[in-house]
Protein backbone atom coordinates (compact mmCIF):
# COMPACT_ATOMS: atom_id res chain seq x y z
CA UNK A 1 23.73 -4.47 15.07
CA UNK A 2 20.58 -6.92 15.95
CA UNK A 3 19.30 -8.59 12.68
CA UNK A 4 15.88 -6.89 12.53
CA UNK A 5 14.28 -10.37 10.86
CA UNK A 6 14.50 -14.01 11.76
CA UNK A 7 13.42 -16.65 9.25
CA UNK A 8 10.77 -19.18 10.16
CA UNK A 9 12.51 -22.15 9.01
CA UNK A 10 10.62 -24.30 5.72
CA UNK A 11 10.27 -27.70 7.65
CA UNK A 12 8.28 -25.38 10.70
CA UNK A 13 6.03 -23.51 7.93
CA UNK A 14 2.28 -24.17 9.04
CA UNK A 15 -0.41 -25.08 6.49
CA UNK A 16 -1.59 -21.93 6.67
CA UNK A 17 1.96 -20.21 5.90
CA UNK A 18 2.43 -22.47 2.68
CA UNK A 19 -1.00 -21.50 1.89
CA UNK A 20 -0.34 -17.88 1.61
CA UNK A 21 3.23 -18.24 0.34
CA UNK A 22 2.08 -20.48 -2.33
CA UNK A 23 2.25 -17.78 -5.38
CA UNK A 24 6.02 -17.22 -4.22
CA UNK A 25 7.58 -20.89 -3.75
CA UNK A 26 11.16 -20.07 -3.40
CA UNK A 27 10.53 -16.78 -1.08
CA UNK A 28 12.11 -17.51 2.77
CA UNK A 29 9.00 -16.31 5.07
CA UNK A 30 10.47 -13.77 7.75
CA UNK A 31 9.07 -12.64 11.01
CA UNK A 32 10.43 -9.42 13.09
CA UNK A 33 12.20 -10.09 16.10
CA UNK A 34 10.69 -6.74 17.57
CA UNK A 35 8.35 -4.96 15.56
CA UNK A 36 9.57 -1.82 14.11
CA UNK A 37 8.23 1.99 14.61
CA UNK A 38 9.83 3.15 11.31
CA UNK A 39 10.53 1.57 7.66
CA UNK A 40 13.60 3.01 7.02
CA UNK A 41 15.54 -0.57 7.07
CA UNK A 42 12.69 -1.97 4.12
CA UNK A 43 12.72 1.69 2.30
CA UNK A 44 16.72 0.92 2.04
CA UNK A 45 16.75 -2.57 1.13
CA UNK A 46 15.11 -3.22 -2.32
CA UNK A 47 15.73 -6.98 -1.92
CA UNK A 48 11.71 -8.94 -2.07
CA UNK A 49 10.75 -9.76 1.38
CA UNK A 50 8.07 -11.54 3.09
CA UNK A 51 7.07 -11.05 6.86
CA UNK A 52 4.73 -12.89 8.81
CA UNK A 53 2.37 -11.50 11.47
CA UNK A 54 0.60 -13.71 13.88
CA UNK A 55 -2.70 -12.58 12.95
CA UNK A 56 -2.42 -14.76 10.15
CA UNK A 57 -1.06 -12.48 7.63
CA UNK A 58 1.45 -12.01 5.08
CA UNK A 59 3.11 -8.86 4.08
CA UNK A 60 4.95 -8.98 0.85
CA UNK A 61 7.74 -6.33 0.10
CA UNK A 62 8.92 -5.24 -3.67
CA UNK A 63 7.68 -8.86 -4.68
CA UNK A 64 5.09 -9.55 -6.82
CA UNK A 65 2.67 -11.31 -5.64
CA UNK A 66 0.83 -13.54 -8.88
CA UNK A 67 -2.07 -15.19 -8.99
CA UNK A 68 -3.66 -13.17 -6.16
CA UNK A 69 -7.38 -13.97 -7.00
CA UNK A 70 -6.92 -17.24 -5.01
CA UNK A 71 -6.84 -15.14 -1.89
CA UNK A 72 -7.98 -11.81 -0.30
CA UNK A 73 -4.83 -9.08 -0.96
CA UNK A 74 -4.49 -5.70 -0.08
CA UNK A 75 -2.16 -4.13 -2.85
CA UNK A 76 -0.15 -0.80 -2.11
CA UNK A 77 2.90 1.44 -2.87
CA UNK A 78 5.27 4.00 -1.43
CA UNK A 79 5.64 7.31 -4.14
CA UNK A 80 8.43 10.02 -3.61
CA UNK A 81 6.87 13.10 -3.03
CA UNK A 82 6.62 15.40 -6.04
CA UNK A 83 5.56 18.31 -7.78
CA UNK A 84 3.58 16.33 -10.06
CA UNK A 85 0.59 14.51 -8.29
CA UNK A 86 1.24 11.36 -9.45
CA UNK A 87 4.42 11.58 -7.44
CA UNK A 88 7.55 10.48 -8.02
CA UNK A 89 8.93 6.90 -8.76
CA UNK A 90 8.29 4.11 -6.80
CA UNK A 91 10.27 3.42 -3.32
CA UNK A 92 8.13 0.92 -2.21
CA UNK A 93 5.87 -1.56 -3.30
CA UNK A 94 3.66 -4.23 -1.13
CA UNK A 95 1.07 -6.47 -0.61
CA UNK A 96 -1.08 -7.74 2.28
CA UNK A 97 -3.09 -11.07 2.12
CA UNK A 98 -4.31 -13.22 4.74
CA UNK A 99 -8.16 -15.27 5.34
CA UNK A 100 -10.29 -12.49 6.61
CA UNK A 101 -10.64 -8.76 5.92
CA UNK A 102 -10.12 -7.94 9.41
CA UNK A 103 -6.83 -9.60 10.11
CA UNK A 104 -5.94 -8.02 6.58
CA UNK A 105 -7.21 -4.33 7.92
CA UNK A 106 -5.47 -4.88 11.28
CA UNK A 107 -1.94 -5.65 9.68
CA UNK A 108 -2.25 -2.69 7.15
CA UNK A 109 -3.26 -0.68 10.12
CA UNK A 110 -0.04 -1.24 12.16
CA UNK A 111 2.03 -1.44 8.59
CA UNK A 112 0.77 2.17 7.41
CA UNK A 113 1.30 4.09 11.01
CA UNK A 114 4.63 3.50 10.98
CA UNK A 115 7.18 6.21 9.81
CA UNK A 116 8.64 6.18 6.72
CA UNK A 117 10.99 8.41 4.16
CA UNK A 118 8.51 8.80 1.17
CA UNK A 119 5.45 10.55 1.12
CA UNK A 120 2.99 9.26 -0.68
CA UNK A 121 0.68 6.25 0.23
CA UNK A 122 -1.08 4.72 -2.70
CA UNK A 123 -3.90 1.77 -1.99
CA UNK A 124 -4.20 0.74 -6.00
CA UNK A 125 -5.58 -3.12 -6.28
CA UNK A 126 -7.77 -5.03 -3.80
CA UNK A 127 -8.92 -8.51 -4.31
CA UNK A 128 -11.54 -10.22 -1.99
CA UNK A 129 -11.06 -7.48 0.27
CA UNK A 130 -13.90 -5.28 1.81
CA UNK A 131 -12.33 -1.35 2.28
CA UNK A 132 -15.21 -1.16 4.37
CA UNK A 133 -13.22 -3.29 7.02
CA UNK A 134 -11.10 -0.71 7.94
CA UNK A 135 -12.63 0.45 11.27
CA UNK A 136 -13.27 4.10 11.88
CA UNK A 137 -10.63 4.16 14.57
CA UNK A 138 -8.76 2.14 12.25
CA UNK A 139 -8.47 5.01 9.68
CA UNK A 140 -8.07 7.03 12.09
CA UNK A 141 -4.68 5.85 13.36
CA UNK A 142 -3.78 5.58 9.55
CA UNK A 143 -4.26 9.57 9.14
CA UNK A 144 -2.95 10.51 12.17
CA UNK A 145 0.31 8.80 10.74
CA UNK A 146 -0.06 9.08 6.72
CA UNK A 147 -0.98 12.63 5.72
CA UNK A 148 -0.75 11.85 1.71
CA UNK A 149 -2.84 9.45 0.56
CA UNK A 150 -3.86 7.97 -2.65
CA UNK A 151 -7.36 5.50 -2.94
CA UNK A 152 -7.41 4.34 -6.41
CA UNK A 153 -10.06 2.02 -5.50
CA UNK A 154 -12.82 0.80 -2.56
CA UNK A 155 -15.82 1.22 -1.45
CA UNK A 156 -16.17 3.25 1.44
CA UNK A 157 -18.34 3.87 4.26
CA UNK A 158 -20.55 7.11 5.17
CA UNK A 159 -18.13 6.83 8.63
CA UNK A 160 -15.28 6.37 6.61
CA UNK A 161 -16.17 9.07 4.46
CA UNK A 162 -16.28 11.34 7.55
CA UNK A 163 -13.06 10.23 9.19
CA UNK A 164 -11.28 11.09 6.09
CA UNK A 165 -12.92 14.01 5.83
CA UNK A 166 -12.42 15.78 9.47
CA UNK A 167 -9.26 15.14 10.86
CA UNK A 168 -7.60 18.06 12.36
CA UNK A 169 -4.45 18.73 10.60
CA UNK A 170 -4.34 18.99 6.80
CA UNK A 171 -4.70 15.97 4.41
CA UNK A 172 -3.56 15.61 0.56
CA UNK A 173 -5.97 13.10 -0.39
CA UNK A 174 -6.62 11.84 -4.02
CA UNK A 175 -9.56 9.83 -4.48
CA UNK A 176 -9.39 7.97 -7.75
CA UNK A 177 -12.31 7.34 -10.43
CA UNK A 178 -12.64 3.69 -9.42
CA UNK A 179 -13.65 4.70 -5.56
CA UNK A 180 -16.97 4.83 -4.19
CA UNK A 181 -19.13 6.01 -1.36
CA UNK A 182 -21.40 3.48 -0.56
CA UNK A 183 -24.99 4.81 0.40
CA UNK A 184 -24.94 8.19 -0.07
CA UNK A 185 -22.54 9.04 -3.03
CA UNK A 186 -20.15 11.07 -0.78
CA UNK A 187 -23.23 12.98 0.84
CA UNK A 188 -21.52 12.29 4.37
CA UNK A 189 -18.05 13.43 3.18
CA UNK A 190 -19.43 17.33 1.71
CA UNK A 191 -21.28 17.59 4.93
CA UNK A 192 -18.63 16.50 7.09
CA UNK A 193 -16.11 18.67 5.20
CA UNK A 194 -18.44 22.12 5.69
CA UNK A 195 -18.06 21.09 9.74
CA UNK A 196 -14.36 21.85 9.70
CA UNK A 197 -12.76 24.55 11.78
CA UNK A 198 -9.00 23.87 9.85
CA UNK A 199 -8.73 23.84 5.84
CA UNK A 200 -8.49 20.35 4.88
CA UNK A 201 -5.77 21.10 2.60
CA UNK A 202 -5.43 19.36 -0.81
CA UNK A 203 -7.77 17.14 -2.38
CA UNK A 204 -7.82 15.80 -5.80
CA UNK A 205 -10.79 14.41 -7.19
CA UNK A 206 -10.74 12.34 -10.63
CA UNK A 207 -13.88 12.51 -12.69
CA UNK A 208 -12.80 11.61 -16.01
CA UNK A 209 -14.72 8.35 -15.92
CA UNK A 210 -18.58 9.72 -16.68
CA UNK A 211 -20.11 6.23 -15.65
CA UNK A 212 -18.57 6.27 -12.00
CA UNK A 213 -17.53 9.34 -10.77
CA UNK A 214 -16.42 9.52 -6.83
CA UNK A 215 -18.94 11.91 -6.10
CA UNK A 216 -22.11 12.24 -7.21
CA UNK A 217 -24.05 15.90 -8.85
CA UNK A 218 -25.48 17.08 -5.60
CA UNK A 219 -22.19 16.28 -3.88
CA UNK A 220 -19.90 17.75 -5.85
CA UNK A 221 -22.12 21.25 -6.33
CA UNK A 222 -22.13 21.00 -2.38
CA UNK A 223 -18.32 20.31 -1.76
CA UNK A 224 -17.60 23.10 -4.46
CA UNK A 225 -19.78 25.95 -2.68
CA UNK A 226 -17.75 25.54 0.51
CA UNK A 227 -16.12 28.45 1.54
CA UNK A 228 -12.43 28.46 3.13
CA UNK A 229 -13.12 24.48 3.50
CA UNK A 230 -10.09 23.76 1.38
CA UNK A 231 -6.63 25.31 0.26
CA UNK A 232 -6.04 23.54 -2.86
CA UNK A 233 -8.45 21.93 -5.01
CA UNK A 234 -7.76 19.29 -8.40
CA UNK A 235 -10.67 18.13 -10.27
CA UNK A 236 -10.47 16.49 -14.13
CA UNK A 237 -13.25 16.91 -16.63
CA UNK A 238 -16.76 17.31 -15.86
CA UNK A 239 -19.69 16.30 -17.96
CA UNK A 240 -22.48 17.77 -16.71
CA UNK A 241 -23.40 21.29 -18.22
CA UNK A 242 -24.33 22.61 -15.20
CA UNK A 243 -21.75 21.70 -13.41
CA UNK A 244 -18.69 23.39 -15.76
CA UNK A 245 -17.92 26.18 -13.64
CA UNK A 246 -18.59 25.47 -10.71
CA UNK A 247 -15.08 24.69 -10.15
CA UNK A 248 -13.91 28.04 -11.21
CA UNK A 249 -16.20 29.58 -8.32
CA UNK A 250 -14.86 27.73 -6.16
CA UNK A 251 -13.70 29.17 -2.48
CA UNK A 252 -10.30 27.77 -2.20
CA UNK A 253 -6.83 28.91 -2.40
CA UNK A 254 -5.32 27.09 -5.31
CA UNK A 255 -7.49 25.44 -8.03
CA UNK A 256 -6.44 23.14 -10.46
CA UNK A 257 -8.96 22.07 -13.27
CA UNK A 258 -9.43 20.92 -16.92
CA UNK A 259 -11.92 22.27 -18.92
CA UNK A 260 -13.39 21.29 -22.39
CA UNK A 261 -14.54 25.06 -23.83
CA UNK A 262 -16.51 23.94 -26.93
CA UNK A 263 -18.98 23.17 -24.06
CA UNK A 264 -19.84 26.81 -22.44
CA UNK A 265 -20.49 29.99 -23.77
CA UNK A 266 -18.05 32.59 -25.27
CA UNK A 267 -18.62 35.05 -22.85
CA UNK A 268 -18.95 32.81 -19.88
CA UNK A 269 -16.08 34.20 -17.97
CA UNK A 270 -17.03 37.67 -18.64
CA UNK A 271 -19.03 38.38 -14.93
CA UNK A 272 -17.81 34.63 -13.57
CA UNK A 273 -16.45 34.57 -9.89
CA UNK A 274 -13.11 33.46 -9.73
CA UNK A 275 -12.00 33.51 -6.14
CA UNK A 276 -8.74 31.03 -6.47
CA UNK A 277 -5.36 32.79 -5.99
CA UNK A 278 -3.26 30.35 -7.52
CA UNK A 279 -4.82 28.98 -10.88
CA UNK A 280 -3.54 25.79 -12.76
CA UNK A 281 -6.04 25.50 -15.94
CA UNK A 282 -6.44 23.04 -18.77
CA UNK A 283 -8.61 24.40 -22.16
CA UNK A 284 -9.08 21.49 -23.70
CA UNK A 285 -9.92 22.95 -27.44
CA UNK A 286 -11.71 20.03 -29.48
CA UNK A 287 -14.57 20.61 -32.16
CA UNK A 288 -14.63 24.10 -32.02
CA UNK A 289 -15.47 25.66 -35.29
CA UNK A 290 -13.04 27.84 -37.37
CA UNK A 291 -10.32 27.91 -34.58
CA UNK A 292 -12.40 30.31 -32.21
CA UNK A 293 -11.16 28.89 -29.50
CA UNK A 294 -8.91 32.05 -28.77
CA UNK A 295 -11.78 34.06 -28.26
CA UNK A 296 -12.49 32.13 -24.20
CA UNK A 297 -8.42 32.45 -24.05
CA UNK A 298 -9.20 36.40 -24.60
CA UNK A 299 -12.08 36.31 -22.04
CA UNK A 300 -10.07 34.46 -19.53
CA UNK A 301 -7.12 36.84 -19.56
CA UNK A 302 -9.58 40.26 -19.81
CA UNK A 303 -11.77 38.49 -16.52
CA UNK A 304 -8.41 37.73 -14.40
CA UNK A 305 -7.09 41.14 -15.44
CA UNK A 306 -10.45 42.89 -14.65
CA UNK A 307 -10.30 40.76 -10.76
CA UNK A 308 -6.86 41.87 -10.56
CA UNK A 309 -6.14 39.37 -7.15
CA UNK A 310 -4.15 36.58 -8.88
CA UNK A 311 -0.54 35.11 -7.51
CA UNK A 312 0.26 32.80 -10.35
CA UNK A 313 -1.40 31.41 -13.18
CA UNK A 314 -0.58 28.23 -15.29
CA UNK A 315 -2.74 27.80 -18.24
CA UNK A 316 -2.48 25.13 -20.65
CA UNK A 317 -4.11 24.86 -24.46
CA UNK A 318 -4.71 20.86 -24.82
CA UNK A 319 -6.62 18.42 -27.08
CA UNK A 320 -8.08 15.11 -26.66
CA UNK A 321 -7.79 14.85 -30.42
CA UNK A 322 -5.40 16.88 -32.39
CA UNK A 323 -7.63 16.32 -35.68
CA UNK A 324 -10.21 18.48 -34.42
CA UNK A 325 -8.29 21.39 -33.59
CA UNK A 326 -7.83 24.85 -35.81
CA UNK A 327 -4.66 26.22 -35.54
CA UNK A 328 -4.85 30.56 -36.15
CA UNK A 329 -3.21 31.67 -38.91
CA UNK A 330 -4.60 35.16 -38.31
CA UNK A 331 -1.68 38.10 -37.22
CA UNK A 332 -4.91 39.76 -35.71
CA UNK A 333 -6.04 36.68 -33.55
CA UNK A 334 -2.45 36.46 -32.35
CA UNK A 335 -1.74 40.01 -31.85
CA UNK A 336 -5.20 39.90 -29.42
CA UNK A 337 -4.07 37.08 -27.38
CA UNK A 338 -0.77 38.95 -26.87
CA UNK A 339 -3.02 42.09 -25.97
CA UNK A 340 -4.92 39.47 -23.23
CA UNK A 341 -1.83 38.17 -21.86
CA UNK A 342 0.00 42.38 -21.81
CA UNK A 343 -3.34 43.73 -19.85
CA UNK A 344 -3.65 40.51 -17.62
CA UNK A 345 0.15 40.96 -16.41
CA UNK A 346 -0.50 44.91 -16.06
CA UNK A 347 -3.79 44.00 -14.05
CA UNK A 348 -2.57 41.40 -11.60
CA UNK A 349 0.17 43.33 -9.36
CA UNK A 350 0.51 40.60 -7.15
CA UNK A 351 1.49 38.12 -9.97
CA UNK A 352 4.51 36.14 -9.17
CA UNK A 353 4.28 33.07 -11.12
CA UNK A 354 3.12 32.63 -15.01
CA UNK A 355 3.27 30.00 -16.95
CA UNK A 356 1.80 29.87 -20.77
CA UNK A 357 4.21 28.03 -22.18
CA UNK A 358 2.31 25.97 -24.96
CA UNK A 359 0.08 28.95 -25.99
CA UNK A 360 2.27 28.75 -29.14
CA UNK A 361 0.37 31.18 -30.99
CA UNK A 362 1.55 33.80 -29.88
CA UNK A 363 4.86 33.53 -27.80
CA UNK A 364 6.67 32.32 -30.62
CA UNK A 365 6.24 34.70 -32.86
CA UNK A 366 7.19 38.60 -33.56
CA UNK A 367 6.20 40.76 -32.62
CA UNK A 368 4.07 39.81 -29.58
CA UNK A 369 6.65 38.25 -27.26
CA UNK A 370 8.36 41.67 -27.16
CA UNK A 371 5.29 43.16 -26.27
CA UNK A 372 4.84 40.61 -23.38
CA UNK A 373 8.27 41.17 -22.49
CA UNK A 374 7.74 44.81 -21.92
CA UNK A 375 4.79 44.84 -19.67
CA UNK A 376 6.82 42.84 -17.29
CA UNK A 377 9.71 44.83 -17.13
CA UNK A 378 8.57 47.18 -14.24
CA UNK A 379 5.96 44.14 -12.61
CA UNK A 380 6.51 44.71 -8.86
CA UNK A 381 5.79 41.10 -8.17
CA UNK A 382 6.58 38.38 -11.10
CA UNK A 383 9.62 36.33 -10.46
CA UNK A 384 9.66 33.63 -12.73
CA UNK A 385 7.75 33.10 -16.45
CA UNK A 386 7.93 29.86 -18.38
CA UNK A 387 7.37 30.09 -22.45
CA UNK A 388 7.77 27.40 -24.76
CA UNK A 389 11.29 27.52 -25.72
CA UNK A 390 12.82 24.71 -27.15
CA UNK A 391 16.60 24.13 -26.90
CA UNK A 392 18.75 23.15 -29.80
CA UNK A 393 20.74 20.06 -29.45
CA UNK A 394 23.51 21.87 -31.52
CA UNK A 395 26.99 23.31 -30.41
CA UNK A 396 26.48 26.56 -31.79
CA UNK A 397 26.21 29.54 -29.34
CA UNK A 398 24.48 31.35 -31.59
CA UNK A 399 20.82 30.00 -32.12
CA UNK A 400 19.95 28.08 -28.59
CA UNK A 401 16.71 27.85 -29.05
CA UNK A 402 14.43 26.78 -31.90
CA UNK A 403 11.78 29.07 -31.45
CA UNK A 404 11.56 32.95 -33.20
CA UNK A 405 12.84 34.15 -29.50
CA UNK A 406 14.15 37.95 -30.00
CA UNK A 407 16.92 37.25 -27.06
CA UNK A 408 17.27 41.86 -27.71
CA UNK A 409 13.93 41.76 -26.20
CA UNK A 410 15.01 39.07 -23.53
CA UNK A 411 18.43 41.01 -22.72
CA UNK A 412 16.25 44.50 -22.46
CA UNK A 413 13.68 42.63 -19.86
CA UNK A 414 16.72 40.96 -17.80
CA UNK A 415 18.14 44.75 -17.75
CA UNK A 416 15.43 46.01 -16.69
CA UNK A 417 13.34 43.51 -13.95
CA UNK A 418 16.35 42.20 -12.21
CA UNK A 419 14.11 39.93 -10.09
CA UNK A 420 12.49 37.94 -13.03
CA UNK A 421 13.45 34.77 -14.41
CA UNK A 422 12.07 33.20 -18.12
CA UNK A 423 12.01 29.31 -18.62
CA UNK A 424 11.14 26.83 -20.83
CA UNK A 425 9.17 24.03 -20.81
CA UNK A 426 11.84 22.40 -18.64
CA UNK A 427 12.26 24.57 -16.27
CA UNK A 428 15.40 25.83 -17.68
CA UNK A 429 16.95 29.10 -17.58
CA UNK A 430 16.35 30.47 -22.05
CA UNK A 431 19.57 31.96 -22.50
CA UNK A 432 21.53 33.22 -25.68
CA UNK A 433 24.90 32.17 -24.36
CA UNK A 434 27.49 34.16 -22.40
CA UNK A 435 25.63 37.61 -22.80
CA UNK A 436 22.12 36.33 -21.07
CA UNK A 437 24.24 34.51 -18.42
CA UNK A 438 26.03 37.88 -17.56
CA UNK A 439 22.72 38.90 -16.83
CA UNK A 440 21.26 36.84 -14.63
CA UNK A 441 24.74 36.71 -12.70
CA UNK A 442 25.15 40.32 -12.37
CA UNK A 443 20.89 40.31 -11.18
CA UNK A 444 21.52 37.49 -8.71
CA UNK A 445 24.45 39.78 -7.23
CA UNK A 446 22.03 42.99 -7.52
CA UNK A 447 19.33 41.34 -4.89
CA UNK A 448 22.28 39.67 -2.73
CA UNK A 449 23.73 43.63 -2.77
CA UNK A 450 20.00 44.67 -1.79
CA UNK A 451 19.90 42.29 1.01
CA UNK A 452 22.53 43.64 2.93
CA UNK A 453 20.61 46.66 3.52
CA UNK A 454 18.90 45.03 6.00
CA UNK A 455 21.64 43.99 7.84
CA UNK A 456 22.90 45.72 11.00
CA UNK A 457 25.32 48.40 10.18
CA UNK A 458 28.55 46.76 11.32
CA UNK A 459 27.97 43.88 9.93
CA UNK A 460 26.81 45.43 6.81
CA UNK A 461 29.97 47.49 6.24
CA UNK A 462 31.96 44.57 6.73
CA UNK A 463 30.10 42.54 4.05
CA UNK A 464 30.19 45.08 1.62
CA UNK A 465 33.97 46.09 2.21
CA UNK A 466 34.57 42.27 1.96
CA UNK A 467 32.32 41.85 -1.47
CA UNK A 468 34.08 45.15 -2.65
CA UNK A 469 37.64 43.24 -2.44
CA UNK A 470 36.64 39.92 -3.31
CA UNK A 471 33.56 39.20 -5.09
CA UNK A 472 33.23 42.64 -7.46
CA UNK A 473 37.10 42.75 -7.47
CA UNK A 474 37.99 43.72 -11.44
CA UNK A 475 34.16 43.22 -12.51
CA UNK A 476 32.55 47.38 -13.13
CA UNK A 477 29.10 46.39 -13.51
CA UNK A 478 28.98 44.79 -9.65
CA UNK A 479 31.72 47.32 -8.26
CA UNK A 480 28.78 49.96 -9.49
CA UNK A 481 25.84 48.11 -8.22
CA UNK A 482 27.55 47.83 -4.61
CA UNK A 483 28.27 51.82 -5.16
CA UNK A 484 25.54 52.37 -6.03
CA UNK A 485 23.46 50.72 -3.20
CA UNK A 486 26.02 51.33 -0.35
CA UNK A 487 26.93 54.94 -1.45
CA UNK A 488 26.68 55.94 2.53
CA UNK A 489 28.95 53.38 3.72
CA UNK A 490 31.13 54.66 1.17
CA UNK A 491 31.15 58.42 2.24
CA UNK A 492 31.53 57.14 6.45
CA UNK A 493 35.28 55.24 4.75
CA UNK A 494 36.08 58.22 2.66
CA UNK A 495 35.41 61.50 4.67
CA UNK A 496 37.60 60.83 7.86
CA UNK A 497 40.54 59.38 5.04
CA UNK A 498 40.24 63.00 4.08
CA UNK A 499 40.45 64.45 7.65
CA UNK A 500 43.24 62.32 8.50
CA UNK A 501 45.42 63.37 5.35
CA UNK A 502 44.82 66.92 6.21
């Protein structure tokens, strides 16, 4: 195979070259002998790396580059894609520096449009460096390549801001608290967002820093009144009163969103407008008085119960200082939380996902998990539920969990909803032992038995006269289930046997 670099040897280094490579004596200075379309050969090679382009730059790879405030550098990473939006670790890591911002803005350009194995694009750390070099067209050819992209810092332009915010296909784009809309405080961006014919698709926008936030008021109430603009939406704390629930009106798909609830009223979910399908929500409970903060956990469940549209819910009880939090101590005050939770599962038929896993108040004690339990047992939708749970490091099949978890309860759900998983915090199937995992492996066979109803019926009889010999061979529970669900297949074997013997 061609060797994709060739090294510029040290005696033929320019002035300029042992300028830039100062910070990294030691480091051989590469060029490419054809410049690549993809990254996969850097992405695969964790070795540091420096590459010369003839524009006068340098582009640094998994080396850090010191003492950067001597020159103009263009820091960046490479994230896995994952569920969390930080992403996932680190595949990549580079920096660009060169003697002006536009020979710095062309090589980023060209670096960032080509193809790549991780997903997430992260520009963290500028240093005599203008984001506002980046050319509309510029940007442009960045998007059309990068669809996931992090700014943790820059100032951008009002035709910046509208490039980013108007492309055709569907963005993830996080802007971080230390980025900036120059001139109009992300005026262009709101208005350039309500021109869309497409969703935009995700966008994450951190406001936890009150002194610079992205966005400014009039922006934000204007990007959060759009309706079907965007799918998913991810905004931190908000300070202005005003602006609390805005975010919980919003028009999108998915919302995501951290609320401090000492700062609204009791009852102000009771007629709010909560269009979001999917909900991912933060109480944050500091400096309430005598632990009523389960009184907005009560009028969030009765409100999503009473709207009845929701697909799966996450909701979190947090707090920014755990010295300022009541705990209950009240049966009553948990019994009404269970009675929230019970009549919010009841009232959301379309509920697949739920997830109150740290609303320990409740869960983890009797009787109210039982009671939970119950309502879901005939759910026509929910598939998997995550409670606290907290696994035992100890050998002992009997007690797996540290939590007061009645696994009768748990056995008499599994029996009962055969499509429903229950994690923990982990993500990890709560079980009991060997009687639990019976369950779930005679409910995974019950849908794969289902299934094959909706196969063609030769092929159908096949599978199940195959499963019948093989699979539920000397085990009664799946032998019945197959029966049970195949009982005409089973009369079109045994009638003509009868016949025949006659």
């Amino acid at each position: 195979m061609k060797p994709v670099f060739k090294q510029i040897p040290e005696k033929k280094l320019t002035a300029q070259q042992e300028r830039l490579m100062a910070p990294l004596i030691g480091l051989p200075l590469f060029r490419w002998r054809q410049e690549p379309t993809d990254l996969k050969e850097l992405f695969d090679n964790n070795i540091p790396l420096s590459i010369w382009r003839d524009n006068g730059t340098v582009i640094f790879i998994n080396a850090w580059y010191s003492n950067r405030s001597v020159l103009r550098c263009l820091s960046f990473d490479y994230r896995e894609d994952k569920e969390d939006d930080e992403g996932g670790p680190v595949c990549l890591c580079g920096h660009i520096v060169g003697d002006t911002d536009e020979a710095i803005a062309e090589t980023a350009t060209f670096f960032w449009s080509l193809k790549h194995p991780a997903a997430i694009l992260r520009l963290y750390m500028t240093t005599k460096f203008d984001m506002s070099s980046f050319r509309p067209e510029q940007l442009t050819r960045i998007l059309d390549n990068q669809r996931n992209l992090d700014l943790q810092t820059g100032s951008w332009s009002t035709e910046q801001a509208v490039v980013l915010a108007t492309r055709p296909h569907p963005l993830h784009l996080r802007l971080g608290m230390d980025v900036t809309f120059s001139g109009d405080n992300g005026t262009a961006f709101a208005e350039a967002l309500e021109t869309r014919t497409s969703t935009f698709g995700y966008l994450h926008i951190e406001t936890d820093d009150y002194d610079r936030p992205p966005l400014s008021q009039n922006s934000f109430k204007r990007l959060l009144q759009l309706e079907g603009k965007i799918e998913r939406l991810r905004i931190s704390l908000l300070k202005e009163i005003e602006m609390l629930l805005l975010p919980m009106s919003a028009q999108v798909d998915c919302l995501e969103y951290d609320l401090e609830v000492k700062r609204i009223q009791e009852n102000a979910f009771d007629t709010l407008s909560i269009a979001a399908k999917h909900i991912s929500l933060t109480f944050f409970l500091d400096w309430l008085e005598d632990g009523s903060w389960y009184v907005y956990v009560i009028s969030f469940f009765d409100r999503l119960a009473q709207l009845g549209h929701v697909e799966s819910l996450s909701l979190s009880l947090n707090y920014l200082d755990p010295t300022t939090v009541s705990f209950l101590d009240s049966n009553e005050e948990m019994s009404s939380i269970a009675r929230a939770v019970v009549g919010f599962i009841q009232g959301n038929p379309r509920l697949k996902h739920f997830s109150f896993s740290d609303i320990l108040w409740c869960v983890d004690d009797e009787p109210h998990l039982p009671q939970i339990f119950e309502a879901m047992e005939d759910h026509p939708s929910l598939r998997t539920v995550m409670i606290q749970g907290c696994k035992d490091e100890s050998d002992d099949d009997g007690v797996k969990y540290l939590s007061h978890l009645d696994y009768n309860a748990l056995r008499q759900l599994l029996s009962r909803n055969r499509n429903i998983e229950i994690l923990d915090f982990n993500r990890k199937r709560i079980s009991d032992g060997a009687r639990i995992d019976e369950l779930y492996k005679l409910n995974l066979y019950y849908n794969h038995s289902l299934k094959l109803l909706t196969e063609k019926p030769t092929s159908r009889s096949q599978l199940v006269s195959t499963a019948l010999i093989e699979s539920a061979s000397g085990e009664f529970p799946q032998t019945a289930v197959l029966i049970a669900h195949h009982l005409d297949l089973m009369a079109t074997w045994w009638w003509p046997s009868i016949l025949i013997n006659r």
